[in-house]
PDB file of N, CA and C in Angstrom:
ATOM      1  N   UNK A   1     -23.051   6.887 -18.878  1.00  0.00           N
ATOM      2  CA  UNK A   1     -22.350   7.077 -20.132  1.00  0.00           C
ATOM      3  C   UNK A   1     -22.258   5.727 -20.838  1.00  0.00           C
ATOM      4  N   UNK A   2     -22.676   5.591 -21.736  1.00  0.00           N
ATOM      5  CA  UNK A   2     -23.001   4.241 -22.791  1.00  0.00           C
ATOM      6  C   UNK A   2     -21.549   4.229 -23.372  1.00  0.00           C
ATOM      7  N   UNK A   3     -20.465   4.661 -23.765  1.00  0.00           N
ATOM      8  CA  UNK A   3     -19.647   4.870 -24.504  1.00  0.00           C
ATOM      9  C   UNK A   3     -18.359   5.629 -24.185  1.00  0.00           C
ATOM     10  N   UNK A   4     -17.387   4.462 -23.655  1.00  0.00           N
ATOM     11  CA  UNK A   4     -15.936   4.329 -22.716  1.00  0.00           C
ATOM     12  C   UNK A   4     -15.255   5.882 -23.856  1.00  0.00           C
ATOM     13  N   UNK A   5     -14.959   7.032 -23.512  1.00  0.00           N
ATOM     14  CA  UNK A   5     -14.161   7.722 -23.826  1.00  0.00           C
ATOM     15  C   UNK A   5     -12.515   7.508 -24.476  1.00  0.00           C
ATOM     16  N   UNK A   6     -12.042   7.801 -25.144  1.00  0.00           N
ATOM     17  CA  UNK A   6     -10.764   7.393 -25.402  1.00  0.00           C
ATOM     18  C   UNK A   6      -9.859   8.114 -24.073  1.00  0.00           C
ATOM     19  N   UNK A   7      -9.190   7.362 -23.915  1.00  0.00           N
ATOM     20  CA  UNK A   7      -8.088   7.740 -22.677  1.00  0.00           C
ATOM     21  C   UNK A   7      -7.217   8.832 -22.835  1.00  0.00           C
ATOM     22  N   UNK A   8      -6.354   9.446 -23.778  1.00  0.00           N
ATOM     23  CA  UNK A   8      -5.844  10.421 -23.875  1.00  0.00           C
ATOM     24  C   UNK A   8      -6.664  11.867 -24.951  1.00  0.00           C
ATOM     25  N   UNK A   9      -5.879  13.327 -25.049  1.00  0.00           N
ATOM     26  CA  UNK A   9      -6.918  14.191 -25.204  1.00  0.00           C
ATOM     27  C   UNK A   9      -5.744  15.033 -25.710  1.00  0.00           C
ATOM     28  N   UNK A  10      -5.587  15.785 -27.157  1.00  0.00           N
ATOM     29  CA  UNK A  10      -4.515  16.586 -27.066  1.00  0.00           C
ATOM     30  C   UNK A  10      -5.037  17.964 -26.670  1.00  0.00           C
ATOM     31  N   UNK A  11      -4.115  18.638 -26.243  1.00  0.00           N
ATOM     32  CA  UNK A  11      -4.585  19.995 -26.082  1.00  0.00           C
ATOM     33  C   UNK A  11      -5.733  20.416 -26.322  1.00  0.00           C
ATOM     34  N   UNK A  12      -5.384  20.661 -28.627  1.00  0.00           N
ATOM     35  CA  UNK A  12      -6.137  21.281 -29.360  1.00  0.00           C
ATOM     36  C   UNK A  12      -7.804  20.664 -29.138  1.00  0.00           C
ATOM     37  N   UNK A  13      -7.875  19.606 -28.901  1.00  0.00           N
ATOM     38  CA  UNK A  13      -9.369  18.746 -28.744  1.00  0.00           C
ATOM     39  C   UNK A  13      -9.862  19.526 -27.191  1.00  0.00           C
ATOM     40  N   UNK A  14      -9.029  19.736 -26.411  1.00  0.00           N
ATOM     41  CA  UNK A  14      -9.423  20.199 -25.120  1.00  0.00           C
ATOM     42  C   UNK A  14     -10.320  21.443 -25.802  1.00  0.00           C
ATOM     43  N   UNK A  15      -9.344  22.955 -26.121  1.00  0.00           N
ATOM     44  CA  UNK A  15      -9.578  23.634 -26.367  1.00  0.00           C
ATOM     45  C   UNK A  15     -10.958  23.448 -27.343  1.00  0.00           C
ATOM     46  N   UNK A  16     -10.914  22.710 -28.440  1.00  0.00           N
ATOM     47  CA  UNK A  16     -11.819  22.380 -29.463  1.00  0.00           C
ATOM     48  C   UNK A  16     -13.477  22.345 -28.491  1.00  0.00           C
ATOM     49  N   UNK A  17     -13.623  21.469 -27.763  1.00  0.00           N
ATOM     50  CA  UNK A  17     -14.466  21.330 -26.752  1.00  0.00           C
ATOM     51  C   UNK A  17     -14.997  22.568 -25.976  1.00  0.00           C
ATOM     52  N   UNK A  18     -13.764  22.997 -25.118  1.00  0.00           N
ATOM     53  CA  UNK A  18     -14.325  24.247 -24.352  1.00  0.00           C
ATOM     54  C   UNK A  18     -14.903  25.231 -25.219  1.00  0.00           C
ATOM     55  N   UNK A  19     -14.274  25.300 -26.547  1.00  0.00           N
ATOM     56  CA  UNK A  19     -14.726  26.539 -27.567  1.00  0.00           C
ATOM     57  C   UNK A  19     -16.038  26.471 -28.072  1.00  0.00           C
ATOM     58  N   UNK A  20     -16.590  24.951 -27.494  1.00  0.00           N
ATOM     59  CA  UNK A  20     -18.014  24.415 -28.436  1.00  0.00           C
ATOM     60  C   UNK A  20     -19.043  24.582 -27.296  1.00  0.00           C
ATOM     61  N   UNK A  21     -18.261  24.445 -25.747  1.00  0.00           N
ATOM     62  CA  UNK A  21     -19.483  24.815 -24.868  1.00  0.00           C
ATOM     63  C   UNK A  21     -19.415  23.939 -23.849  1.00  0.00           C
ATOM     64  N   UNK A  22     -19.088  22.312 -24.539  1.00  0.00           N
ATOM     65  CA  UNK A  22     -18.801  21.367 -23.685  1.00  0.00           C
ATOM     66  C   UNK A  22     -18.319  21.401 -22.111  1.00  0.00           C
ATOM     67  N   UNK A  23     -19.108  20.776 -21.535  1.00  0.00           N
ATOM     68  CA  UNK A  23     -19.093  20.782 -19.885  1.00  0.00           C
ATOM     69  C   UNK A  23     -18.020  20.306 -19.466  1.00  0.00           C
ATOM     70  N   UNK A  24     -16.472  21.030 -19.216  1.00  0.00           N
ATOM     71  CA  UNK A  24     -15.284  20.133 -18.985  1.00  0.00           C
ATOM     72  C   UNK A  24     -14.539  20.099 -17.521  1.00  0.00           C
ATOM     73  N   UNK A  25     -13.988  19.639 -16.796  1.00  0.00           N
ATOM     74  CA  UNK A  25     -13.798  20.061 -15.587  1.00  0.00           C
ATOM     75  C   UNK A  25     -12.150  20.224 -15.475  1.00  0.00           C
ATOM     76  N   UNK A  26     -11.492  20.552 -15.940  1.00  0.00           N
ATOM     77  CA  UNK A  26      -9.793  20.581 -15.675  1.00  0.00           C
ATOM     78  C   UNK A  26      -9.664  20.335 -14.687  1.00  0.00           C
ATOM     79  N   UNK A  27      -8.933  19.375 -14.141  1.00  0.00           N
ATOM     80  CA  UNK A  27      -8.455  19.151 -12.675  1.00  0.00           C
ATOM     81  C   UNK A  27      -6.749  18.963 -12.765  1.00  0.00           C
ATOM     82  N   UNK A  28      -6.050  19.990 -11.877  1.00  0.00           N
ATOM     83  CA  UNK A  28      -4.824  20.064 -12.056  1.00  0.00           C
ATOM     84  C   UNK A  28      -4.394  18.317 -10.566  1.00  0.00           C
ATOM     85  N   UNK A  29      -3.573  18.027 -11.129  1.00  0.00           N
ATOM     86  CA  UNK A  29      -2.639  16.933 -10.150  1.00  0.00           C
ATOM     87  C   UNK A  29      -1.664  17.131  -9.506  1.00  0.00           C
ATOM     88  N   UNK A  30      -1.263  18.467  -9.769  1.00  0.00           N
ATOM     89  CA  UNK A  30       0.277  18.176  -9.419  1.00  0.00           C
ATOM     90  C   UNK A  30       0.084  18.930  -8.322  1.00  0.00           C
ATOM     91  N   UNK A  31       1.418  19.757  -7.664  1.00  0.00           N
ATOM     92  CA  UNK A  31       1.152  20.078  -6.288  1.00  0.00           C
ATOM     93  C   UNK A  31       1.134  21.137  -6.101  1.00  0.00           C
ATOM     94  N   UNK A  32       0.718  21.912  -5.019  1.00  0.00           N
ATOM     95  CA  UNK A  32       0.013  23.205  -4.718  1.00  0.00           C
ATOM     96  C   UNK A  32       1.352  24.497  -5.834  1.00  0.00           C
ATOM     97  N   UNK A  33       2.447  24.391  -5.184  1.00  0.00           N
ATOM     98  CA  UNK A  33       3.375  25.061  -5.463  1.00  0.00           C
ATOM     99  C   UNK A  33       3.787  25.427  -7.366  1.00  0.00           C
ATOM    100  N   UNK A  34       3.602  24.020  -7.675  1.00  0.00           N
ATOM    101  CA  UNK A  34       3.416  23.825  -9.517  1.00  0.00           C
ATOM    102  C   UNK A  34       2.183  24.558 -10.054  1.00  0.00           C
ATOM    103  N   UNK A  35       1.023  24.336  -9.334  1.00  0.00           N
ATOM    104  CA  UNK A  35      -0.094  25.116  -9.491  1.00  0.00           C
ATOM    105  C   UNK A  35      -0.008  26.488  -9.538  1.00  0.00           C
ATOM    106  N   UNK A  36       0.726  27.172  -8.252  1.00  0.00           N
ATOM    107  CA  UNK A  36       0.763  28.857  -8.582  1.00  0.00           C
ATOM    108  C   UNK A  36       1.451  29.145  -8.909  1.00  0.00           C
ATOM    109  N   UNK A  37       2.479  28.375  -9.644  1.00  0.00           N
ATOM    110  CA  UNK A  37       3.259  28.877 -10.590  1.00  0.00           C
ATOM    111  C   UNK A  37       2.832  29.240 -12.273  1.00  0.00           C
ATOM    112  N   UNK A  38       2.187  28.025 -12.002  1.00  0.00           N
ATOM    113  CA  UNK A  38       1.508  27.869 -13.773  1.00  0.00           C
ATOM    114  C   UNK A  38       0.355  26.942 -13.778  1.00  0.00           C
ATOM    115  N   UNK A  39      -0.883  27.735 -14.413  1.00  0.00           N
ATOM    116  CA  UNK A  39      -2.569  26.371 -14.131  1.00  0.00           C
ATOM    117  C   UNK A  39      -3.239  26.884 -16.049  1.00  0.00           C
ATOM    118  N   UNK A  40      -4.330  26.408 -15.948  1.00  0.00           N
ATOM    119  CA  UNK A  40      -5.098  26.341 -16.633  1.00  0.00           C
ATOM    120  C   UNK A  40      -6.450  26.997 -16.087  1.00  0.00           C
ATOM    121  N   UNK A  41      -6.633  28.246 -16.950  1.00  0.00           N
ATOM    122  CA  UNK A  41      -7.323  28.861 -16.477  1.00  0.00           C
ATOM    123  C   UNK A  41      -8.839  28.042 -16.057  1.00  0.00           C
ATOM    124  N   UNK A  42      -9.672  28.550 -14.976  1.00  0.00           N
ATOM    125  CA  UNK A  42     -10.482  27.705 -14.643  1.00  0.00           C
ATOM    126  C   UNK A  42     -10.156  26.145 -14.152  1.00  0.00           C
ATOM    127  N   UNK A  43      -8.849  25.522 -13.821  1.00  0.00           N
ATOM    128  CA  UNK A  43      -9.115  24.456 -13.719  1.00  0.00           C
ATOM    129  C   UNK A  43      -8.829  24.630 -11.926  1.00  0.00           C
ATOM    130  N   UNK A  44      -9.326  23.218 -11.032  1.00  0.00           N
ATOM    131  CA  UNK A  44      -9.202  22.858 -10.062  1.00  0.00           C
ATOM    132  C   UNK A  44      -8.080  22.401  -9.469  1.00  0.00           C
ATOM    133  N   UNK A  45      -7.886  22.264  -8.545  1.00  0.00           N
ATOM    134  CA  UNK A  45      -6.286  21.308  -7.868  1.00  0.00           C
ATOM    135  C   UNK A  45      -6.587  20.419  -7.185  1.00  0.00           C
ATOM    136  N   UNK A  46      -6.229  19.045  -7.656  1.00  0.00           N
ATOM    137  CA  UNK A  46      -6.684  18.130  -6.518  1.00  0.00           C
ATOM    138  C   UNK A  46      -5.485  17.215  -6.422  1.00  0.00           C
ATOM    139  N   UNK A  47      -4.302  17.333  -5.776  1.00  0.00           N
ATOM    140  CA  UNK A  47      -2.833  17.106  -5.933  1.00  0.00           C
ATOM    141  C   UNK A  47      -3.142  15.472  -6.169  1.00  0.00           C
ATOM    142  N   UNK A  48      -2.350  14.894  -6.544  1.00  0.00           N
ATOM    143  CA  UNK A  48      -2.335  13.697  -7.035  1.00  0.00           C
ATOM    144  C   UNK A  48      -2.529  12.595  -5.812  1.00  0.00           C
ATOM    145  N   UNK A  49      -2.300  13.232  -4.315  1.00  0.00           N
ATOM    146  CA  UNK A  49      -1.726  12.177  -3.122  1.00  0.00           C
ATOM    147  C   UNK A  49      -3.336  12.666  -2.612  1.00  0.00           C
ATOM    148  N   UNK A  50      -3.761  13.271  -3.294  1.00  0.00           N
ATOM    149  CA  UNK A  50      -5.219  13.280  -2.831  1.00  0.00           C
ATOM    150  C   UNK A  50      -6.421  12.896  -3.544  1.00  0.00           C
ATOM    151  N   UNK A  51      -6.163  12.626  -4.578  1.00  0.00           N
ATOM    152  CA  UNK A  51      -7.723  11.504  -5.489  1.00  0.00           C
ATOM    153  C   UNK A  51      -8.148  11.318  -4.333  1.00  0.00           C
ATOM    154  N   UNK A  52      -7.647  10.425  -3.928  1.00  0.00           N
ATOM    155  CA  UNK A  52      -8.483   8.656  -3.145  1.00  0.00           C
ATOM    156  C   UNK A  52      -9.418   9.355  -2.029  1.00  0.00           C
ATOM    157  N   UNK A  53      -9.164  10.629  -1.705  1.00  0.00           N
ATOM    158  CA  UNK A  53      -9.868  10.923  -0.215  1.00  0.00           C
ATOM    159  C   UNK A  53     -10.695  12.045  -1.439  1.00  0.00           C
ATOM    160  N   UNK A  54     -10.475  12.365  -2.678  1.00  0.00           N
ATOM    161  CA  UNK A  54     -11.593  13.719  -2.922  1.00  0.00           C
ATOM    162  C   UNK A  54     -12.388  12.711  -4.331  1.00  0.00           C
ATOM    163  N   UNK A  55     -12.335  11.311  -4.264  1.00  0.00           N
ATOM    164  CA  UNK A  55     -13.410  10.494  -4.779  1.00  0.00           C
ATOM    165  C   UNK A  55     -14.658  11.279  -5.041  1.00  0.00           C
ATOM    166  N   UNK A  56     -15.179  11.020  -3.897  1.00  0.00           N
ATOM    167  CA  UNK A  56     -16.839  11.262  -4.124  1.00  0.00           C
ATOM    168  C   UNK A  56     -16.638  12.506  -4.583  1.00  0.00           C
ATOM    169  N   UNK A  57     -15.825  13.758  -4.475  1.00  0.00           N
ATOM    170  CA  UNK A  57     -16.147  15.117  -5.262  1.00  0.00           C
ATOM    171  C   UNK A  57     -16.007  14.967  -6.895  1.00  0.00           C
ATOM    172  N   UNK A  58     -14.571  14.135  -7.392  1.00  0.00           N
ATOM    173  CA  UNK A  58     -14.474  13.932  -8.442  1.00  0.00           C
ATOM    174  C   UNK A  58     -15.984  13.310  -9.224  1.00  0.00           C
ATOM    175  N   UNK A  59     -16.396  11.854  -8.602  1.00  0.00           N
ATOM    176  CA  UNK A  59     -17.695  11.708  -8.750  1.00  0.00           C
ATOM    177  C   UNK A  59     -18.493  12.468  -9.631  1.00  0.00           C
ATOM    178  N   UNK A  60     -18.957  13.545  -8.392  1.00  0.00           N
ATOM    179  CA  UNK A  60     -20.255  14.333  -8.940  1.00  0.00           C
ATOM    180  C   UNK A  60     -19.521  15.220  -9.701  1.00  0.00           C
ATOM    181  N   UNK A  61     -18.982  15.519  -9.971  1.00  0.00           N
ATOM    182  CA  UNK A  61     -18.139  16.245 -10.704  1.00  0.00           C
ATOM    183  C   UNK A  61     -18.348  15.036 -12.081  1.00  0.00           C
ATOM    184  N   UNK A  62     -17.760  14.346 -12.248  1.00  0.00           N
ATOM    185  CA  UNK A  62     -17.620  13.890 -13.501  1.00  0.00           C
ATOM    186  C   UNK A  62     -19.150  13.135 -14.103  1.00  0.00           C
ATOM    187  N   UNK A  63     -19.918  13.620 -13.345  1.00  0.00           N
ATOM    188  CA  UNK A  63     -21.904  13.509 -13.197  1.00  0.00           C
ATOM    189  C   UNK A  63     -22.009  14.313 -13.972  1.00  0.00           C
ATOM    190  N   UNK A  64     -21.757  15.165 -14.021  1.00  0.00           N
ATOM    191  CA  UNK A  64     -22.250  16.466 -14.691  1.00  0.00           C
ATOM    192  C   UNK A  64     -21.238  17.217 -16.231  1.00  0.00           C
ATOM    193  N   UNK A  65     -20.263  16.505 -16.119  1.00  0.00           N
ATOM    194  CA  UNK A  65     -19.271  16.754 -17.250  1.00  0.00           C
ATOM    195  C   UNK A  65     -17.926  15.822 -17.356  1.00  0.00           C
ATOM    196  N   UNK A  66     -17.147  16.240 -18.120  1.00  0.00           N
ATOM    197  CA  UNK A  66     -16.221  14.934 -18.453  1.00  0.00           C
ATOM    198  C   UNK A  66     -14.647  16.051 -17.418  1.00  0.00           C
ATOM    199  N   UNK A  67     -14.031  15.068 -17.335  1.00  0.00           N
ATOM    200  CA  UNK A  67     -13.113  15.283 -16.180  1.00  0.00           C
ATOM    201  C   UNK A  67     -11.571  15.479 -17.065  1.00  0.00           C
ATOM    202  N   UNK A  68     -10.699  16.399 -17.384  1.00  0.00           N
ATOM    203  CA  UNK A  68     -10.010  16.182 -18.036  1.00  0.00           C
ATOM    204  C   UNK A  68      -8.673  16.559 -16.877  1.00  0.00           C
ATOM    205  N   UNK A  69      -7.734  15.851 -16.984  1.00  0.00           N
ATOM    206  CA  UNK A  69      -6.848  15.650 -15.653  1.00  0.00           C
ATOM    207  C   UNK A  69      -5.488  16.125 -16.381  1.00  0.00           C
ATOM    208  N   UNK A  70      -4.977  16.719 -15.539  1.00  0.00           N
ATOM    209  CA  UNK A  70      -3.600  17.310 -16.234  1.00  0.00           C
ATOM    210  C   UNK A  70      -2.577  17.666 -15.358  1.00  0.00           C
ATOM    211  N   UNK A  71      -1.502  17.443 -15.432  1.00  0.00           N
ATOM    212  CA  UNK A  71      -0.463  17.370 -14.555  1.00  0.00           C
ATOM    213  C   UNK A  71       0.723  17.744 -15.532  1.00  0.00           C
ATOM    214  N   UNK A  72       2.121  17.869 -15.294  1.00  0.00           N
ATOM    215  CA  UNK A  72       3.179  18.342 -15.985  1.00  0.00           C
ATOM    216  C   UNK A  72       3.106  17.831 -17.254  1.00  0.00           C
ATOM    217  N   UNK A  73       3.387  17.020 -17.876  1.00  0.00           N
ATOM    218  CA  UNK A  73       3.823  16.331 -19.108  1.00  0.00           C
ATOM    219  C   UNK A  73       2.874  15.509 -19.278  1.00  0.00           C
ATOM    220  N   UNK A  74       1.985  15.235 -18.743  1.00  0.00           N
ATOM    221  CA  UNK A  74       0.989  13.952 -18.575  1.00  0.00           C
ATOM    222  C   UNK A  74       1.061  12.362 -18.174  1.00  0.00           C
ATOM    223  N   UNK A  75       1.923  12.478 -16.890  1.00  0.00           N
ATOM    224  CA  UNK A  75       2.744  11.265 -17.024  1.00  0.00           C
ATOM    225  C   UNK A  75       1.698  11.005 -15.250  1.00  0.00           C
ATOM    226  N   UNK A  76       1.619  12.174 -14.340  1.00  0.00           N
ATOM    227  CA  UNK A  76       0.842  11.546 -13.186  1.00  0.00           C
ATOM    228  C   UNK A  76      -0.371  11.080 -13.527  1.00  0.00           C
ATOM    229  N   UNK A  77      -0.816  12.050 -14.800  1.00  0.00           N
ATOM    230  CA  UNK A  77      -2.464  12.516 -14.633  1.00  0.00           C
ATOM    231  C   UNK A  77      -2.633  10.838 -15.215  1.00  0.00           C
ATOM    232  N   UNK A  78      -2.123  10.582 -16.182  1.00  0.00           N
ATOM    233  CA  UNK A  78      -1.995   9.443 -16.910  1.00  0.00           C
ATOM    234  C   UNK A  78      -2.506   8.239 -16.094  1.00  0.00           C
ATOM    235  N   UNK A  79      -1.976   8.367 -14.778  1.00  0.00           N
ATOM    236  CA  UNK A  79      -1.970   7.382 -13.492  1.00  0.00           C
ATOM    237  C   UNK A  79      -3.510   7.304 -12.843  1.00  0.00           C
ATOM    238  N   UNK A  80      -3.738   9.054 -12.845  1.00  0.00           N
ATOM    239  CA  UNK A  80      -4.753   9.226 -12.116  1.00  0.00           C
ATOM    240  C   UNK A  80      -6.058   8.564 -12.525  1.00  0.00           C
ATOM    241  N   UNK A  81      -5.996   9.031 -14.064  1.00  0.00           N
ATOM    242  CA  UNK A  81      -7.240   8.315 -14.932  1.00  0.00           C
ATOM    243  C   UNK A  81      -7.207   7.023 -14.503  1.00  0.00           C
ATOM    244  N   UNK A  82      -5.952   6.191 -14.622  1.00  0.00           N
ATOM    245  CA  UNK A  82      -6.513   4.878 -14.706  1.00  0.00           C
ATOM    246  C   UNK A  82      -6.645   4.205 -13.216  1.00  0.00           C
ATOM    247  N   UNK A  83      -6.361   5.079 -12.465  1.00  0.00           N
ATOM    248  CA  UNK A  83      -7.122   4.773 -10.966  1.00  0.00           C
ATOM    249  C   UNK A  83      -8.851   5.001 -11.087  1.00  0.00           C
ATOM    250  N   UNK A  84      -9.030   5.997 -11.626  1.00  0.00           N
ATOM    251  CA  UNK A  84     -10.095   6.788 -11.339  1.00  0.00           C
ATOM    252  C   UNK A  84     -10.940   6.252 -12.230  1.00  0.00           C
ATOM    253  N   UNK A  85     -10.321   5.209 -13.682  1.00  0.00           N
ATOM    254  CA  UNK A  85     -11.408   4.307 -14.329  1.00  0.00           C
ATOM    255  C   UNK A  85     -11.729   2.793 -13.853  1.00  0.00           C
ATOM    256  N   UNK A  86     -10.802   2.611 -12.758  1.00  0.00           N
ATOM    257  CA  UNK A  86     -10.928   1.112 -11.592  1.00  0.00           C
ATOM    258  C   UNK A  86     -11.543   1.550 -11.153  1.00  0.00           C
ATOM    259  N   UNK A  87     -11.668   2.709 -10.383  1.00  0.00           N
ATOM    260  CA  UNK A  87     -13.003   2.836  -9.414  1.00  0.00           C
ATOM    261  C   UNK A  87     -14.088   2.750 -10.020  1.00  0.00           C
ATOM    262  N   UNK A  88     -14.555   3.162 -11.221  1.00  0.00           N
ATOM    263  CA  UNK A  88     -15.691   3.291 -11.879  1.00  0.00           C
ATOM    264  C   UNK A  88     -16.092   4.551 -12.349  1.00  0.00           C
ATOM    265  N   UNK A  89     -14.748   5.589 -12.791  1.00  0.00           N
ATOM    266  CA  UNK A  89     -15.378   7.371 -12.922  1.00  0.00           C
ATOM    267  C   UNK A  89     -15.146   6.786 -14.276  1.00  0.00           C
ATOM    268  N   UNK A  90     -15.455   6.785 -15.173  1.00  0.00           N
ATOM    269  CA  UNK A  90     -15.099   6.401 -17.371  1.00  0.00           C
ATOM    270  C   UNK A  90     -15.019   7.703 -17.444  1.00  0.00           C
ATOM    271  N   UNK A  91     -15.712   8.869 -17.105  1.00  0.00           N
ATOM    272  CA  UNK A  91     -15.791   9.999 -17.672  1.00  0.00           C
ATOM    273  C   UNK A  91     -14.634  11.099 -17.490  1.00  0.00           C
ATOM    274  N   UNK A  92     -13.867  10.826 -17.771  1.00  0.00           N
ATOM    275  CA  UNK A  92     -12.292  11.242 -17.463  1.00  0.00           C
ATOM    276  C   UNK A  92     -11.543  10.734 -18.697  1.00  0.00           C
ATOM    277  N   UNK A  93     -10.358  11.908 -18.848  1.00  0.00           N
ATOM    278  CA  UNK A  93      -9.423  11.546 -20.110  1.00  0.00           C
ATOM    279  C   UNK A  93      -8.205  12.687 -18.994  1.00  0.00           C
ATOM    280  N   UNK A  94      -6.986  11.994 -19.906  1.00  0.00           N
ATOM    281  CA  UNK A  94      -5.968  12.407 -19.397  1.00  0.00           C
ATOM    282  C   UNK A  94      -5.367  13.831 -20.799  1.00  0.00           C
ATOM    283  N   UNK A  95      -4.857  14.797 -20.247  1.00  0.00           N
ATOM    284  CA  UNK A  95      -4.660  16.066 -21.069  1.00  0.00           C
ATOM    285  C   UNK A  95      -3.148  15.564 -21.785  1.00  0.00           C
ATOM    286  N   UNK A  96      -3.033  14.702 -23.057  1.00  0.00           N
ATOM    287  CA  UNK A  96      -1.830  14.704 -23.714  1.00  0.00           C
ATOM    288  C   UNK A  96      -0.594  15.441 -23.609  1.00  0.00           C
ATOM    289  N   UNK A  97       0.250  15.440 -22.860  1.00  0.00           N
ATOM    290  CA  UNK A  97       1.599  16.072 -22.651  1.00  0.00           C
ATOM    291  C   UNK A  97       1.121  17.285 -21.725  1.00  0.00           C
ATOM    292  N   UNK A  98       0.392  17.056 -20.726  1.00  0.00           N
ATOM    293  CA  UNK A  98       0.315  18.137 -19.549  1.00  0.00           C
ATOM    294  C   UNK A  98       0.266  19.369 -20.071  1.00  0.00           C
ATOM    295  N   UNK A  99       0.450  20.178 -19.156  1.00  0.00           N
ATOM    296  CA  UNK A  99       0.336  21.518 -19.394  1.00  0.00           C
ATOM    297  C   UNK A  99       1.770  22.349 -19.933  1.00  0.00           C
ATOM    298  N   UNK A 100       2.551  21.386 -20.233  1.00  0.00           N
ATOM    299  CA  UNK A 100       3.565  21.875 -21.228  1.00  0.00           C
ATOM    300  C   UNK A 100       3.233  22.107 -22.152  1.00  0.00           C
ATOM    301  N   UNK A 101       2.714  20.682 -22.906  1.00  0.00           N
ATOM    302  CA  UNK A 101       2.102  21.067 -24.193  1.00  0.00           C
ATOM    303  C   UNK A 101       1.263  22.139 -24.391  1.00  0.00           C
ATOM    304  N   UNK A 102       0.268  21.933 -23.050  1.00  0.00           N
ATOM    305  CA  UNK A 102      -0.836  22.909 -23.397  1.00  0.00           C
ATOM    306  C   UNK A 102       0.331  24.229 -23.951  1.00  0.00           C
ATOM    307  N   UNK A 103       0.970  24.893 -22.881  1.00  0.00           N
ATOM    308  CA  UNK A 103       1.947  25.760 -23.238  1.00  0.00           C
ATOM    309  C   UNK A 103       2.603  25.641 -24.863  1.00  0.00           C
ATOM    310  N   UNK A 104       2.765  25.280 -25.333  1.00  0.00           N
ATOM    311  CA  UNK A 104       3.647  25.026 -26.512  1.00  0.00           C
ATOM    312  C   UNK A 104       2.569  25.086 -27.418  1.00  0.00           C
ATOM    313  N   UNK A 105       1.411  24.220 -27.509  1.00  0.00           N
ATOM    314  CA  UNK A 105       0.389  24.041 -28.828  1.00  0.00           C
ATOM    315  C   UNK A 105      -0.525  25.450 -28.596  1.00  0.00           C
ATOM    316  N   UNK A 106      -0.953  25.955 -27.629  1.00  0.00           N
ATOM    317  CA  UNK A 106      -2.276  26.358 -27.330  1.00  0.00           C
ATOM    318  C   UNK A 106      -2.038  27.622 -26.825  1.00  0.00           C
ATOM    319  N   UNK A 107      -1.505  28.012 -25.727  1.00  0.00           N
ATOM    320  CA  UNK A 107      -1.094  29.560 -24.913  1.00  0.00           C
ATOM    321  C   UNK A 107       0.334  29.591 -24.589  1.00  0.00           C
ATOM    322  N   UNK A 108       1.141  29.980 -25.487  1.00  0.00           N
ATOM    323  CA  UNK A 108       2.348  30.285 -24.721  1.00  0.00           C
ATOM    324  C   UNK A 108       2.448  31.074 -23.404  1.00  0.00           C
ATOM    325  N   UNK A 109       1.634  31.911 -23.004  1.00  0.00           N
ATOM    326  CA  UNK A 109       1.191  32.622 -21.893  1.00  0.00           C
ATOM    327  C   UNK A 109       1.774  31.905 -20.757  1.00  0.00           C
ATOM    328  N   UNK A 110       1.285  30.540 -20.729  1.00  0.00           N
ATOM    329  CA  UNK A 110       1.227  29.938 -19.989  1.00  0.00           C
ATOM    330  C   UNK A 110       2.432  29.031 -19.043  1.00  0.00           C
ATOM    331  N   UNK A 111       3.014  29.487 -17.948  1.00  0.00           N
ATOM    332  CA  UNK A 111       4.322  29.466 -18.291  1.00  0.00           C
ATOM    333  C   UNK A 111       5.262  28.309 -17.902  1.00  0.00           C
ATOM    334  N   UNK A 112       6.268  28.015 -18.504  1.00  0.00           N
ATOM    335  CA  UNK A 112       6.838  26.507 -18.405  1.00  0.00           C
ATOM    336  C   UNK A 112       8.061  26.745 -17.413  1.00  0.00           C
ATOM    337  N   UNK A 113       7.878  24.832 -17.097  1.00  0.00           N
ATOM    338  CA  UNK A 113       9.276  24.875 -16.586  1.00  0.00           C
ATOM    339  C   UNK A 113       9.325  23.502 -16.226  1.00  0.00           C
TER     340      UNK A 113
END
């Protein structure tokens, strides 16, 4: 990738993207229990105390599309990116105000707490 991504992502740009086709990978952070309560459809779980050991999956994963990381409010995922741009993944952005927002701007469906 020739060209460092901007670090944060609001919702509507998420959505904007997936609606265009764009190869995106949602990866939820937070922890198993937050997850089946409330996710993003299609996205992954890779709890936050686990990056460092699911590296190389994130990796090829972010090989093939851009990595968009999302956690409650956006305050872990926030963390995660900028671990995950020391290691050397750029292709990652953090989801602007977690999946609250998502909830609030995008699917109320989706449910808060």
């Amino acid at each position: 990738m020739s060209e460092t991504l901007i670090f944060e992502i609001a919702p509507a740009g998420v959505k904007q993207r997936l609606a265009a086709g764009e190869k995106l990978f949602l990866i939820d952070v937070r922890e198993p229990e937050e997850h089946d309560f409330s996710r993003l459809e299609g996205s992954k779980l890779v709890p936050m105390g686990t990056v460092s050991t699911e590296i190389n999956h994130l990796q090829n994963l972010a090989e093939e599309g851009t990595l968009i990381m999302y956690c409650h409010h956006g305050i872990r995922s926030a963390r995660v990116v900028e671990w995950l741009r020391s290691q050397g993944i750029e292709n990652c952005q953090n989801l602007a105000g977690g999946i609250d927002r998502w909830s609030l701007d995008i699917d109320p469906l989706v449910p808060r707490y």
